[in-house]
Protein backbone atom coordinates (compact mmCIF):
# COMPACT_ATOMS: atom_id res chain seq x y z
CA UNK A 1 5.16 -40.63 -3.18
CA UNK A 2 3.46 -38.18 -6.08
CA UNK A 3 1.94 -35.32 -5.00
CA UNK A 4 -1.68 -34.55 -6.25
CA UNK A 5 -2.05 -31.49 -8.23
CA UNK A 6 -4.73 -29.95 -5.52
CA UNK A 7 -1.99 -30.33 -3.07
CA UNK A 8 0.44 -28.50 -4.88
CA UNK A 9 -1.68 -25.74 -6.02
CA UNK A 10 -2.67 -25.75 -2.09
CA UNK A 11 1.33 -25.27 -0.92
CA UNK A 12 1.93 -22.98 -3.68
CA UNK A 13 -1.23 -20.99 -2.82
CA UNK A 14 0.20 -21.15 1.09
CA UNK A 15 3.49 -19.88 -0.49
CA UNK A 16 1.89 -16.97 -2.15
CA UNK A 17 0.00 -15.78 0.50
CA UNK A 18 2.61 -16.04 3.28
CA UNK A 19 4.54 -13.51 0.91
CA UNK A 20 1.51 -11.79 -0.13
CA UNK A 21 0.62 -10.87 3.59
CA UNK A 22 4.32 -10.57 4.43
CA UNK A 23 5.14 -7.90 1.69
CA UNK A 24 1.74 -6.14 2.61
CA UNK A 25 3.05 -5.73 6.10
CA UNK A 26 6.63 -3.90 4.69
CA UNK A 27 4.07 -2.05 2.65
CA UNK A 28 1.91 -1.07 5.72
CA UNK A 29 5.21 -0.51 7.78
CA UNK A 30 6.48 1.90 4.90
CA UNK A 31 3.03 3.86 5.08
CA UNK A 32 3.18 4.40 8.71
CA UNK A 33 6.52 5.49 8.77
CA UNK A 34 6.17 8.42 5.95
CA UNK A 35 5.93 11.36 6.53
CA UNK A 36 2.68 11.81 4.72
CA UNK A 37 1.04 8.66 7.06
CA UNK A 38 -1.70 10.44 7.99
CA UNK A 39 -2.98 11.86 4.81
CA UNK A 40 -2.75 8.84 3.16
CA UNK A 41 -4.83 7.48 5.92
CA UNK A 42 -7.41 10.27 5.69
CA UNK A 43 -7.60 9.29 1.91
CA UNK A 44 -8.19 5.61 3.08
CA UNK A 45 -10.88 6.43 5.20
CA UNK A 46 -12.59 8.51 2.72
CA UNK A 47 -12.23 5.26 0.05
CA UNK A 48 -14.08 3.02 2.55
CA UNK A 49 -16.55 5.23 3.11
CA UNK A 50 -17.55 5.70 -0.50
CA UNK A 51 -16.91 2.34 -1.50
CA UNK A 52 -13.52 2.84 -3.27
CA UNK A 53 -14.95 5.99 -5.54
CA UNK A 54 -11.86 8.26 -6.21
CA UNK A 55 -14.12 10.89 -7.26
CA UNK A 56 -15.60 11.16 -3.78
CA UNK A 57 -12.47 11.87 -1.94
CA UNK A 58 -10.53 14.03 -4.41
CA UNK A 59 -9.45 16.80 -1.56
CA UNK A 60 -7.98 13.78 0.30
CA UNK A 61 -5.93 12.86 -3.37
CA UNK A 62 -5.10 16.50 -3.39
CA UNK A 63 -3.83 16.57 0.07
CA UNK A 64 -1.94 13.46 -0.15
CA UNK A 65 -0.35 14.58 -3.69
CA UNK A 66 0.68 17.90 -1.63
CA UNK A 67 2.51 16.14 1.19
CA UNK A 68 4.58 13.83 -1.30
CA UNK A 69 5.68 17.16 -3.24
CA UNK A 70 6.76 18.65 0.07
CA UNK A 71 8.10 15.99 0.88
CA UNK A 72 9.99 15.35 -2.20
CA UNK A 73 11.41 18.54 -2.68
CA UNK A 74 13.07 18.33 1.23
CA UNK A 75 14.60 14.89 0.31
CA UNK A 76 18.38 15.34 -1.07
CA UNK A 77 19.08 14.49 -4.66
CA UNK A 78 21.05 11.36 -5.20
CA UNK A 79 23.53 11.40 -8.12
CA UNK A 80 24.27 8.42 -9.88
C-alpha cells in the first residue's frame, strides 16, 4: 500500500523530533554536569526575564565566559 505524502512528512516529522528532544536532553545533561552549570543557568534566567535580550544580561555573559576560561585553563592539554 502507498503511503500519502502527509503521512510521511508526519513519521519523518515524529523522527525528527524524537531526536530533536533526545539530543536536547544530552545537551541539558552536559549543562548540568559542567562545572560552570550554574552560571549558565543564572544567564538563562536573566534571558527569560528580558525576553532573550543579550544586552540585558551581559554580567551573566561575563560570568559565564569567566567560568569556561577557568575552567579551560584547569583541563589538561590533549596532544594529537
Amino acid at each position: 500500500m502507498r503511503r500519502g505524502i502527509e503521512e510521511v512528512m508526519t513519521s519523518k516529522s515524529s523522527v525528527s523530533a524524537s531526536e530533536s528532544l533526545e539530543e536536547e536532553r544530552d545537551v541539558e545533561d552536559m549543562i548540568d554536569s559542567s562545572i560552570c552549570a550554574q552560571v549558565y543557568r543564572k544567564l538563562e534566567d536573566c534571558l527569560a526575564d528580558n525576553d532573550r535580550n543579550w544586552s540585558a544580561c551581559q554580567e551573566q555573559v561575563k560570568a559565564l565566559k569567566e567560568c569556561y576560561k577557568k575552567t579551560t585553563l584547569r583541563s589538561p592539554k590533549v596532544d594529537k
